[in-house]
Structure formats: structure tokens, C-alpha cells
N, C-alpha and C. Protein backbone atom coordinates (compact mmCIF):
# COMPACT_ATOMS: atom_id res chain seq x y z
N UNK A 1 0.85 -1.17 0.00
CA UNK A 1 0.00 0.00 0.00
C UNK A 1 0.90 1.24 0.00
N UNK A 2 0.68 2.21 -0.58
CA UNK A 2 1.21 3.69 -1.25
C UNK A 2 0.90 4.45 -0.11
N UNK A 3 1.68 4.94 0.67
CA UNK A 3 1.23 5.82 1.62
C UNK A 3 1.48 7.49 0.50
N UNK A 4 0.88 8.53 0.01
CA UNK A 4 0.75 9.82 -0.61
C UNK A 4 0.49 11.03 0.75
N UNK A 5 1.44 12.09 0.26
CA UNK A 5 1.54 13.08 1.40
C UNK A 5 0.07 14.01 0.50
N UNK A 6 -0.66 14.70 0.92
CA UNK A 6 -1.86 15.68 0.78
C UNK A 6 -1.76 16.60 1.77
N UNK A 7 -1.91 18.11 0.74
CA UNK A 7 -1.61 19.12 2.05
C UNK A 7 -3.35 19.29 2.49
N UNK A 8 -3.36 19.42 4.07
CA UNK A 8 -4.84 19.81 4.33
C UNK A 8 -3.96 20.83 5.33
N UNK A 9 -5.22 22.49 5.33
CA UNK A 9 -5.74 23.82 6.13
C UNK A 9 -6.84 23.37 6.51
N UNK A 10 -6.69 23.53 8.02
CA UNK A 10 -7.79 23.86 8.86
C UNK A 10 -8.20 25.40 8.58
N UNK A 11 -9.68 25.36 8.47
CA UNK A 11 -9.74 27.00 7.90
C UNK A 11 -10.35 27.13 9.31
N UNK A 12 -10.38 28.60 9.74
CA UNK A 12 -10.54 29.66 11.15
C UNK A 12 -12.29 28.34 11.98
N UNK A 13 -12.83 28.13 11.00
CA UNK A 13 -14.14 27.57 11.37
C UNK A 13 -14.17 26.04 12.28
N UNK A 14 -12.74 25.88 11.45
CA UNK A 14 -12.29 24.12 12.13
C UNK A 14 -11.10 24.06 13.25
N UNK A 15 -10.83 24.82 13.77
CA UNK A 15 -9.28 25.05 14.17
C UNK A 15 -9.59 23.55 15.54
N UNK A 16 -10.83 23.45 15.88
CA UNK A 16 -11.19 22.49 17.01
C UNK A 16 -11.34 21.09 16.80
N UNK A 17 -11.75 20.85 15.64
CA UNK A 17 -12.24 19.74 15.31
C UNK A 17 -10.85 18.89 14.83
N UNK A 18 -10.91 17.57 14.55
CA UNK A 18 -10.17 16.62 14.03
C UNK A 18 -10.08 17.09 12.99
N UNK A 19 -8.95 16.51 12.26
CA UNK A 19 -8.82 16.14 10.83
C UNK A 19 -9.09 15.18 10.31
N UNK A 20 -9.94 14.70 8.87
CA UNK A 20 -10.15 13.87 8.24
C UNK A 20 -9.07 12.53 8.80
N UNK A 21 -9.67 11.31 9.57
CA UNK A 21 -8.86 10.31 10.12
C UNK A 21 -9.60 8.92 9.43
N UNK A 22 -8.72 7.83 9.26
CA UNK A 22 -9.06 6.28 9.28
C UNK A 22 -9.38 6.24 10.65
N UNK A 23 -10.42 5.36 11.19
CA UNK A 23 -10.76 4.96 11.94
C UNK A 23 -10.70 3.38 12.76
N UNK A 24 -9.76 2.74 11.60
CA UNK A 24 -9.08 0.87 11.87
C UNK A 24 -8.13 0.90 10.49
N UNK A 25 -7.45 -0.03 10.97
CA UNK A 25 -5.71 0.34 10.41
C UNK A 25 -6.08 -0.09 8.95
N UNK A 26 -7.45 -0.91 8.64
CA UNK A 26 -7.80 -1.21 7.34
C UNK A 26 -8.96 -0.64 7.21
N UNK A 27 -9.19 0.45 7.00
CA UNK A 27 -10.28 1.31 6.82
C UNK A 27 -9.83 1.80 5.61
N UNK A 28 -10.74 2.01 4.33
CA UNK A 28 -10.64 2.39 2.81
C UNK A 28 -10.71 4.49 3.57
N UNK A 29 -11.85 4.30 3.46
CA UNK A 29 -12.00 5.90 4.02
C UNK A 29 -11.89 6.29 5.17
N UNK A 30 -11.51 7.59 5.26
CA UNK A 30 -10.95 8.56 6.02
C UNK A 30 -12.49 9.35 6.74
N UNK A 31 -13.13 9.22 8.23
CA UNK A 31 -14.09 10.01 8.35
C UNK A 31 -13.94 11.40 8.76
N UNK A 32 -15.12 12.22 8.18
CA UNK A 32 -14.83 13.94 8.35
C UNK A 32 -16.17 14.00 9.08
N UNK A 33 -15.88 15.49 9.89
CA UNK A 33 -16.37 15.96 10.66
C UNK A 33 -17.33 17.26 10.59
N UNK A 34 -18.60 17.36 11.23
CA UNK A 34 -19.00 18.82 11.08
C UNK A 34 -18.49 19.41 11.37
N UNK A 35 -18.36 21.04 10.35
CA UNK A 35 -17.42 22.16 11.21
C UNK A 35 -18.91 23.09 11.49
N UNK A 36 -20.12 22.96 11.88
CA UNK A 36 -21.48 23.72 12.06
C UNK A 36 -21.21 24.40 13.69
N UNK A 37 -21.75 25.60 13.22
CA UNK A 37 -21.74 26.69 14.55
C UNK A 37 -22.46 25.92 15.67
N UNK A 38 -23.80 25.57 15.15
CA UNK A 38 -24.58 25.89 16.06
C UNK A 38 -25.33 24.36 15.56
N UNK A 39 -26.34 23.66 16.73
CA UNK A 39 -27.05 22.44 16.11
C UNK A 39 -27.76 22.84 14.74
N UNK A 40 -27.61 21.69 13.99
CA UNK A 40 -28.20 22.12 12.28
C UNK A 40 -28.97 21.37 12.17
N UNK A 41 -30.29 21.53 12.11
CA UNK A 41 -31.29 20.58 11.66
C UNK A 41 -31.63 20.27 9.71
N UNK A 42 -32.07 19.07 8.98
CA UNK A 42 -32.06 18.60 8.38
C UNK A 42 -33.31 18.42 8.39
N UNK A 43 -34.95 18.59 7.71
CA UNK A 43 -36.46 18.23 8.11
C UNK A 43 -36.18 16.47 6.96
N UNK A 44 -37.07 15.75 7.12
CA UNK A 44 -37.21 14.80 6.37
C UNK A 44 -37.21 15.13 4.91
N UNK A 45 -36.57 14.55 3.81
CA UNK A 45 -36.16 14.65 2.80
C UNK A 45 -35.98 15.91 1.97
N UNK A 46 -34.75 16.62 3.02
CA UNK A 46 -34.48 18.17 2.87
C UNK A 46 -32.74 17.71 2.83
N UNK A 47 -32.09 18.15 2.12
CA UNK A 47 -30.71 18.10 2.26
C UNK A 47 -29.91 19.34 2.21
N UNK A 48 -28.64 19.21 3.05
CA UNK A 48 -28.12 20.79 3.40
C UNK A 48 -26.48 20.25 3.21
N UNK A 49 -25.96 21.76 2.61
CA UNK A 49 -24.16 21.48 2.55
C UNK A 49 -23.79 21.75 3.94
N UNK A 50 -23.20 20.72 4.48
CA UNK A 50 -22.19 20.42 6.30
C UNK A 50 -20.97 20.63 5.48
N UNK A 51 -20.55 22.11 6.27
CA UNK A 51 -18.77 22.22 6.31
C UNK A 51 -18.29 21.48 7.22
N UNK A 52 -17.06 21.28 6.60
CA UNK A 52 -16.07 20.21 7.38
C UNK A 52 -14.95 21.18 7.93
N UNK A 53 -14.70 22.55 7.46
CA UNK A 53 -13.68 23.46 8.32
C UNK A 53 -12.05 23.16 7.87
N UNK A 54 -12.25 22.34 6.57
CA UNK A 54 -10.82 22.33 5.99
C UNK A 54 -11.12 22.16 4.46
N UNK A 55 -9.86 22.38 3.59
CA UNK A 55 -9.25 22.28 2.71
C UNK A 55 -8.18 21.60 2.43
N UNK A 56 -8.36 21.27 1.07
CA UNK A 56 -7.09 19.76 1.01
C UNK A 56 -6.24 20.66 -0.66
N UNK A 57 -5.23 19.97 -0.77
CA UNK A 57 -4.81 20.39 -2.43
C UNK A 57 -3.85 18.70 -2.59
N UNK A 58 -4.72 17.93 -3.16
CA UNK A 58 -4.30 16.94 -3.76
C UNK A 58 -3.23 16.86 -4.85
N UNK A 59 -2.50 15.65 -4.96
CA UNK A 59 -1.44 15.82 -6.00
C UNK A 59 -2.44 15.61 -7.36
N UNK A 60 -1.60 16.20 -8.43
CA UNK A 60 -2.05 15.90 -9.24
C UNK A 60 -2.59 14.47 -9.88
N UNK A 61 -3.51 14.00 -10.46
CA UNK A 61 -3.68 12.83 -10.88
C UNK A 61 -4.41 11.82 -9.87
N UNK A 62 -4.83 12.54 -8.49
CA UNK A 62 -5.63 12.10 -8.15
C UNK A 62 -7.11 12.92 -7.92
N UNK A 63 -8.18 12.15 -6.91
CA UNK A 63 -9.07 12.73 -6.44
C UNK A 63 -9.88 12.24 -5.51
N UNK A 64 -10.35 12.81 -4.88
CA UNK A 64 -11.37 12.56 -3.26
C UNK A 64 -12.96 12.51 -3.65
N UNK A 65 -12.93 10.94 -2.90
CA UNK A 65 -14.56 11.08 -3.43
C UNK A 65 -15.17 10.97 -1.47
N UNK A 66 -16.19 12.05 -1.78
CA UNK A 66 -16.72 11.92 0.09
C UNK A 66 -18.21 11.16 -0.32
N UNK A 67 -18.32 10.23 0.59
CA UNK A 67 -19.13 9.01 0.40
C UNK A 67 -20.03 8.92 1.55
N UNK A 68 -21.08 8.33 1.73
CA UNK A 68 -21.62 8.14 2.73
C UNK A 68 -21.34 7.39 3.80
N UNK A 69 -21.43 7.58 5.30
CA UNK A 69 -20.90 7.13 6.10
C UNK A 69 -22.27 5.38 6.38
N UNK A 70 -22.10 4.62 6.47
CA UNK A 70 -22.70 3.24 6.25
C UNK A 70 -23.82 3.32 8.07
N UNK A 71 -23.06 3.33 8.94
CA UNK A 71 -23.88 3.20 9.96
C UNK A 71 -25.30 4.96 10.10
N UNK A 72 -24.95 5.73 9.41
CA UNK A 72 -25.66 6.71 9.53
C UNK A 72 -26.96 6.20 8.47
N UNK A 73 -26.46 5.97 7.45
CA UNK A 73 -27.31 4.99 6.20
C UNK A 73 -28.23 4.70 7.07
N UNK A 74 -27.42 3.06 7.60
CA UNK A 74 -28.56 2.08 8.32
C UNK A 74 -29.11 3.00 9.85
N UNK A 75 -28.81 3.34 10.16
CA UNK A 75 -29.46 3.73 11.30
C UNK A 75 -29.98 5.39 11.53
N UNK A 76 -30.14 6.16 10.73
CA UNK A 76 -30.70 6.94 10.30
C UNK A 76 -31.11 7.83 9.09
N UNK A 77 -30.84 7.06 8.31
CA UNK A 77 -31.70 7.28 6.97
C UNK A 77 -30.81 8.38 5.91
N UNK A 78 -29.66 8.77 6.52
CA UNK A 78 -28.74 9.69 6.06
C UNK A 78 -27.74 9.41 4.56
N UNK A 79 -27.69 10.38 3.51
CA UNK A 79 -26.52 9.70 2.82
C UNK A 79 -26.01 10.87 2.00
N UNK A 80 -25.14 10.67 1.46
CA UNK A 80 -24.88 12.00 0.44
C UNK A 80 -25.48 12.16 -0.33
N UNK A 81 -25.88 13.41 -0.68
CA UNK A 81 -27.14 13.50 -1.85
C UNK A 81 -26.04 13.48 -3.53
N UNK A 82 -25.27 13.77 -3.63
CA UNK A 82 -24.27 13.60 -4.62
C UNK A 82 -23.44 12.53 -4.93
N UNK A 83 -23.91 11.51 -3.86
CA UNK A 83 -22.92 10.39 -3.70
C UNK A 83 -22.37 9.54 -4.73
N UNK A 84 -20.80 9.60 -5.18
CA UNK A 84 -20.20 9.94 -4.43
C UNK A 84 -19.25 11.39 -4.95
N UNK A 85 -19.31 12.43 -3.86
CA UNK A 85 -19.32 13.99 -4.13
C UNK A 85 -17.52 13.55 -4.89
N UNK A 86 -17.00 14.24 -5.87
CA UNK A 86 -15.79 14.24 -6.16
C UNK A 86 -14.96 15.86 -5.91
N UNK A 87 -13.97 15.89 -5.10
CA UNK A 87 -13.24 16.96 -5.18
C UNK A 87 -11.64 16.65 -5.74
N UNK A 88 -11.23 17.89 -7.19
CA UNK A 88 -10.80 17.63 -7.90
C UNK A 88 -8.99 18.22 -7.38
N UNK A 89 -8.51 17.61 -8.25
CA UNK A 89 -7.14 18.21 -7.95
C UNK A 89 -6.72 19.58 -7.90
N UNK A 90 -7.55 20.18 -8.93
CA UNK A 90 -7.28 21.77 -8.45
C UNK A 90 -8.28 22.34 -8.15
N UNK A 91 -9.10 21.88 -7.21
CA UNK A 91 -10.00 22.61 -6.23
C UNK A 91 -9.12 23.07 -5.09
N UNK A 92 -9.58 24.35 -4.31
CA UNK A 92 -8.76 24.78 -3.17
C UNK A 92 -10.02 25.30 -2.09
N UNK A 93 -10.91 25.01 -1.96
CA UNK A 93 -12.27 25.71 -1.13
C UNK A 93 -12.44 24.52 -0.06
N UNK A 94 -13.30 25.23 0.62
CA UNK A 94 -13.94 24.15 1.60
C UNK A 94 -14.22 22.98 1.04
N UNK A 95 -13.82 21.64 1.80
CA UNK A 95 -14.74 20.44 0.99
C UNK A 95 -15.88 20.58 2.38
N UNK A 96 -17.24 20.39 1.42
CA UNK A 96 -18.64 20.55 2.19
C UNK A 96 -19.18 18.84 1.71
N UNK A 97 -20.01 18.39 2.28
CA UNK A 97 -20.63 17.37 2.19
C UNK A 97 -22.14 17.65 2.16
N UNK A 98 -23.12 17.23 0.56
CA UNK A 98 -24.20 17.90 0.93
C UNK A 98 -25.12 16.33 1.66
N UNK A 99 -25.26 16.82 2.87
CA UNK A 99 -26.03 15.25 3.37
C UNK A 99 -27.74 15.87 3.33
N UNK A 100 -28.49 14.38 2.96
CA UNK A 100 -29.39 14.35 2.51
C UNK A 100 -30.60 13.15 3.23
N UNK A 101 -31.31 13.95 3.83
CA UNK A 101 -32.19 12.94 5.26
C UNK A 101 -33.27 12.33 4.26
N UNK A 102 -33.18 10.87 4.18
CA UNK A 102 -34.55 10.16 3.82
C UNK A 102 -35.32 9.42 4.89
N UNK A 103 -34.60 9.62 5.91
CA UNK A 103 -35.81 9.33 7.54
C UNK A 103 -37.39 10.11 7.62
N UNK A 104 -37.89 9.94 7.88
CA UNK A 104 -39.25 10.37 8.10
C UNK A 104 -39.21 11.31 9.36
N UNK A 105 -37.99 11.67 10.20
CA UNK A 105 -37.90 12.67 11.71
C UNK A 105 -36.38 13.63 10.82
N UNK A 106 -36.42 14.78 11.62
CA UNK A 106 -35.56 15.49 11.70
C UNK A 106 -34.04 14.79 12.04
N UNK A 107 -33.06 15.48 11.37
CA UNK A 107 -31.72 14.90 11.36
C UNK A 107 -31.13 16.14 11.75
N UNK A 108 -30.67 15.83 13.16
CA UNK A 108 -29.88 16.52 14.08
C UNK A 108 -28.27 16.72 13.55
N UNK A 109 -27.62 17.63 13.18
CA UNK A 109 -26.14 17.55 13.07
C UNK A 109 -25.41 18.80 14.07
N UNK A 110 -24.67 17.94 14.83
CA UNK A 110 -23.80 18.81 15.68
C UNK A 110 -22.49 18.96 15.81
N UNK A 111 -21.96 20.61 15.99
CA UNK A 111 -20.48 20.31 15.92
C UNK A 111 -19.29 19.34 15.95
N UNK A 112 -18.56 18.26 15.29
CA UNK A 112 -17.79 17.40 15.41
C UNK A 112 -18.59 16.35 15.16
N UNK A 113 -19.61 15.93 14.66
CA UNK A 113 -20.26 14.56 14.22
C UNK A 113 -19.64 14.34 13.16
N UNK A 114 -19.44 13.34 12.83
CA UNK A 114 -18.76 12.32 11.83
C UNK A 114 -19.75 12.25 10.96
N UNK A 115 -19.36 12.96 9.74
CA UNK A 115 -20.88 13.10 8.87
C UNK A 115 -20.69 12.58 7.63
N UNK A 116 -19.36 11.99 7.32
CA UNK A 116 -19.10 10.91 5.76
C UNK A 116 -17.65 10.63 5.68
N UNK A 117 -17.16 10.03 4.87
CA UNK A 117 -15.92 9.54 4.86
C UNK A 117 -15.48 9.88 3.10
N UNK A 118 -14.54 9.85 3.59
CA UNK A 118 -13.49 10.20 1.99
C UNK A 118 -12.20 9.44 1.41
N UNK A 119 -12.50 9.12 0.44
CA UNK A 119 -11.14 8.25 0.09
C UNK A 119 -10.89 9.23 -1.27
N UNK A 120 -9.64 8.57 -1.03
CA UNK A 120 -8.51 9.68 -2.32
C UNK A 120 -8.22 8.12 -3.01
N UNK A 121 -8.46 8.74 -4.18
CA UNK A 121 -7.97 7.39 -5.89
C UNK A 121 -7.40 8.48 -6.42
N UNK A 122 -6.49 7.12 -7.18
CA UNK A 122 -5.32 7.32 -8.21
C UNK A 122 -6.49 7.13 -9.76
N UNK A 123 -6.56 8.24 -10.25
CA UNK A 123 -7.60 8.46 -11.10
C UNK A 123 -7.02 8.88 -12.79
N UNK A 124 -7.40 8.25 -13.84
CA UNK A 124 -6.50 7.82 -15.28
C UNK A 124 -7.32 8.99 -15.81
N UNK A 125 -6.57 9.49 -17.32
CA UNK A 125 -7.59 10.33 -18.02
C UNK A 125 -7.49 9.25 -19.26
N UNK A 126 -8.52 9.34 -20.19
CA UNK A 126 -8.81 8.68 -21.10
C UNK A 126 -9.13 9.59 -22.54
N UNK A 127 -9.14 9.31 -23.20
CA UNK A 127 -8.93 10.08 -24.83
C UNK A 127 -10.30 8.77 -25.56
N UNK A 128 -10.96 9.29 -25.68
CA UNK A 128 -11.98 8.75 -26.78
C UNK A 128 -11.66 8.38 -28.09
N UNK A 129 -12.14 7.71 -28.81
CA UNK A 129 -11.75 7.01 -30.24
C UNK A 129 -12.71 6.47 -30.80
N UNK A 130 -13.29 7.45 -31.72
CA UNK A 130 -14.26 7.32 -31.97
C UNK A 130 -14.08 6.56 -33.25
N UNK A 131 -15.46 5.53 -32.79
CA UNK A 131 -15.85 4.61 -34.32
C UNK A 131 -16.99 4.13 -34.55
N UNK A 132 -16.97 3.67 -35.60
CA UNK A 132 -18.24 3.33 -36.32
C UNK A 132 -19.20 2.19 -35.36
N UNK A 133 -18.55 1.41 -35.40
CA UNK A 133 -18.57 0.35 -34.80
C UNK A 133 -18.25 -0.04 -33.20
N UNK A 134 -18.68 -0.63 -32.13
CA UNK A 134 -18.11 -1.28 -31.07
C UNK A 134 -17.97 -2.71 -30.66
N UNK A 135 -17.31 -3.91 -30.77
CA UNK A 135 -16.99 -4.99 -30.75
C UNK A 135 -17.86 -5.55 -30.20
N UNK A 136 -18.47 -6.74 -30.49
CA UNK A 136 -19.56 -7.19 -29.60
C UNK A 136 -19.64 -8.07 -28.66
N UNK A 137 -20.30 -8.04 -28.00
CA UNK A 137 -20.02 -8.85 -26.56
C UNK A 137 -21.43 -10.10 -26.57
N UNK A 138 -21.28 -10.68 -25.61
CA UNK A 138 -22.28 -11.90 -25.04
C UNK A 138 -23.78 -10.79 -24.77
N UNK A 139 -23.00 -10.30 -23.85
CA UNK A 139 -24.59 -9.41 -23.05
C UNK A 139 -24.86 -7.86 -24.24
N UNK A 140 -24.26 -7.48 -24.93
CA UNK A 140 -24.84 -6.62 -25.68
C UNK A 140 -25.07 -5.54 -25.22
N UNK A 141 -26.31 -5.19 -25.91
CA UNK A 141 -27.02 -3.62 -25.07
C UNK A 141 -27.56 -3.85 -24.13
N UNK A 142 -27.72 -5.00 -23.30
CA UNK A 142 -28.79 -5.50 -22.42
C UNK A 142 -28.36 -4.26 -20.81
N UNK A 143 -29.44 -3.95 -20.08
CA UNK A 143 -29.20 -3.22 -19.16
C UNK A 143 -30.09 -3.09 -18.32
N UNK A 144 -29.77 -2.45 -17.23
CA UNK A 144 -30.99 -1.64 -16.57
C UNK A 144 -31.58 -2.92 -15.82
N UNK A 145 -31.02 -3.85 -14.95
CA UNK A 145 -31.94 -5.57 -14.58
C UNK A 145 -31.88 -6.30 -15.69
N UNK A 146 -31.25 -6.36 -16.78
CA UNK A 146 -31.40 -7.58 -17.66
C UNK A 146 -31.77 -8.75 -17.23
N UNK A 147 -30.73 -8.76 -16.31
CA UNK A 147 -30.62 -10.43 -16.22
C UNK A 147 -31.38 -10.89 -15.09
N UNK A 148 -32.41 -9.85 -14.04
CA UNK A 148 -33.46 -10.27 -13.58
C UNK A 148 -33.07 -9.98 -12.24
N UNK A 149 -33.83 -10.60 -10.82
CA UNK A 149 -33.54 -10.51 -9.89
C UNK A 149 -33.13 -11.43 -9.12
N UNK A 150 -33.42 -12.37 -9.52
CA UNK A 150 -33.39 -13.42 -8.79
C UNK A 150 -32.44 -14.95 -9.82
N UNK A 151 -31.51 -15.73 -8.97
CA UNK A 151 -31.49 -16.54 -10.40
C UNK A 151 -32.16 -17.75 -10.92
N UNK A 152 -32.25 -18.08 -11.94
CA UNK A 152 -33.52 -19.14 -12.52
C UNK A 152 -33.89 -20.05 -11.70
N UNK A 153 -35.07 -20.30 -11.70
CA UNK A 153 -35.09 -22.50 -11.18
C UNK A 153 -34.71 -23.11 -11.99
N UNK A 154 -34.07 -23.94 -11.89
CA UNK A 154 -33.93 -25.30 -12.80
C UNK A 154 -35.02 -26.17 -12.72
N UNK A 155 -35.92 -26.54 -13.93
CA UNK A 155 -36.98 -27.21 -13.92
C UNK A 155 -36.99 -28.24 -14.36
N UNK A 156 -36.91 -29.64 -13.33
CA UNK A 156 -36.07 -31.06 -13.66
C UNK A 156 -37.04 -32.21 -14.43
């Protein structure tokens, strides 16, 4: 595993809070934190941008995707409404997380809650080539559930 140096600023709003941390020595993402003044309410299927109170400047050739945090999912109805949000290599602003309540009650967010996680990829650019034609495959155009939900019975 590639350990990569990333510069992060705490901006004036975060100077208290953590920095974006792994949370188990094999953890993919990194969880971030509210940087919110004051308690922020969320009404049922209303979503709001949560500052996190820092800034990152990634190396080139990569990028940060902030994702939804899994136990907030299951246990309160929470997720990124952009998921998953991408911040680019030459972005320099706040990274905000816009979280997005599909619970049926109000979603409480308070200073320093752990409100999504972020992982940084090693991300390719690609050049298009355009043609007439595209090689054909087994499955085709098939999409969208093709292949069903469930898999067949065998009928003996």
C-alpha cells in the first residue's frame, strides 16, 4: 500500500475539530467531521451542505470522493445527496458534504459529528476514439436488470 503526502488547512471555522482520520488500520475511508456553529437541523427529505472546516490540495492525478458514512445509512436514513461527491485536484475551497435525510424525523447535526468519509484514488484520463462500430459482446445492449432478480429454477 502507497502511503501519498496531501496538504490539508484547517480554515478559522475548524481550528477544534479533528482532521479527516481512518478509523481501523484497514479502513478504505478517512471520516470527516461537522465544522457547524450551532445544532443544524435537516427536516425529512431536505438536504443541506455540512462544512467540514478544511481544505485539502491533492497531488495531481488524483481525487477525493466523500461518500456516505454506512452506519448513519442504516441507522438513520442519512446519505450524500451527490454520492459519491468528487473533489478535484485543483480545487482549493472548503470540501462541504451535501447530506441528505430520507428518515421520516428530523436529522440533528452537531459540531464534530462524523458526517461521511473520503477516500482519495489514483484516477486515469482517457482520450476517446471514436468509431463506427463497437466490438460485440455476449450481453450486448442489455441493461438496466437484464438479467433479472433473482437466479432461474432449474426445472427437472
Amino acid at each position: 500500500m502507497e502511503n501519498i503526502k496531501v496538504q490539508i488547512k484547517r480554515l478559522p471555522h475548524g481550528m477544534d475539530l479533528p482532521l479527516p482520520r481512518y478509523m481501523s488500520d484497514h479502513a478504505a475511508g478517512m471520516d470527516m467531521y461537522a465544522a457547524v456553529d450551532n445544532e443544524t437541523i435537516i427536516p425529512p427529505g431536505a438536504w443541506k451542505l455540512i462544512p467540514t472546516g478544511t481544505s485539502i490540495a491533492l497531488p495531481e492525478g488524483y481525487e477525493a470522493q466523500v461518500r456516505p458514512r454506512s452506519g448513519l445509512a442504516l441507522k438513520q436514513g442519512v446519505s450524500v445527496l451527490n454520492t459519491p461527491g468528487t473533489v478535484d485536484a485543483d480545487y482549493r475551497g472548503e470540501v462541504g458534504v451535501i447530506l441528505m435525510n430520507h428518515s421520516k424525523k428530523d436529522l440533528k447535526i452537531k459540531r464534530g459529528d462524523r458526517i461521511a468519509q473520503m477516500i482519495v484514488n489514483k484516477i486515469e484520463r482517457i482520450i476517446f476514439e471514436e468509431v463506427e462500430e463497437l466490438s460485440e459482446t455476449d450481453r450486448g445492449a442489455g441493461g438496466f436488470g437484464h438479467t433479472g432478480l433473482a437466479p432461474s429454477k432449474s426445472r427437472g
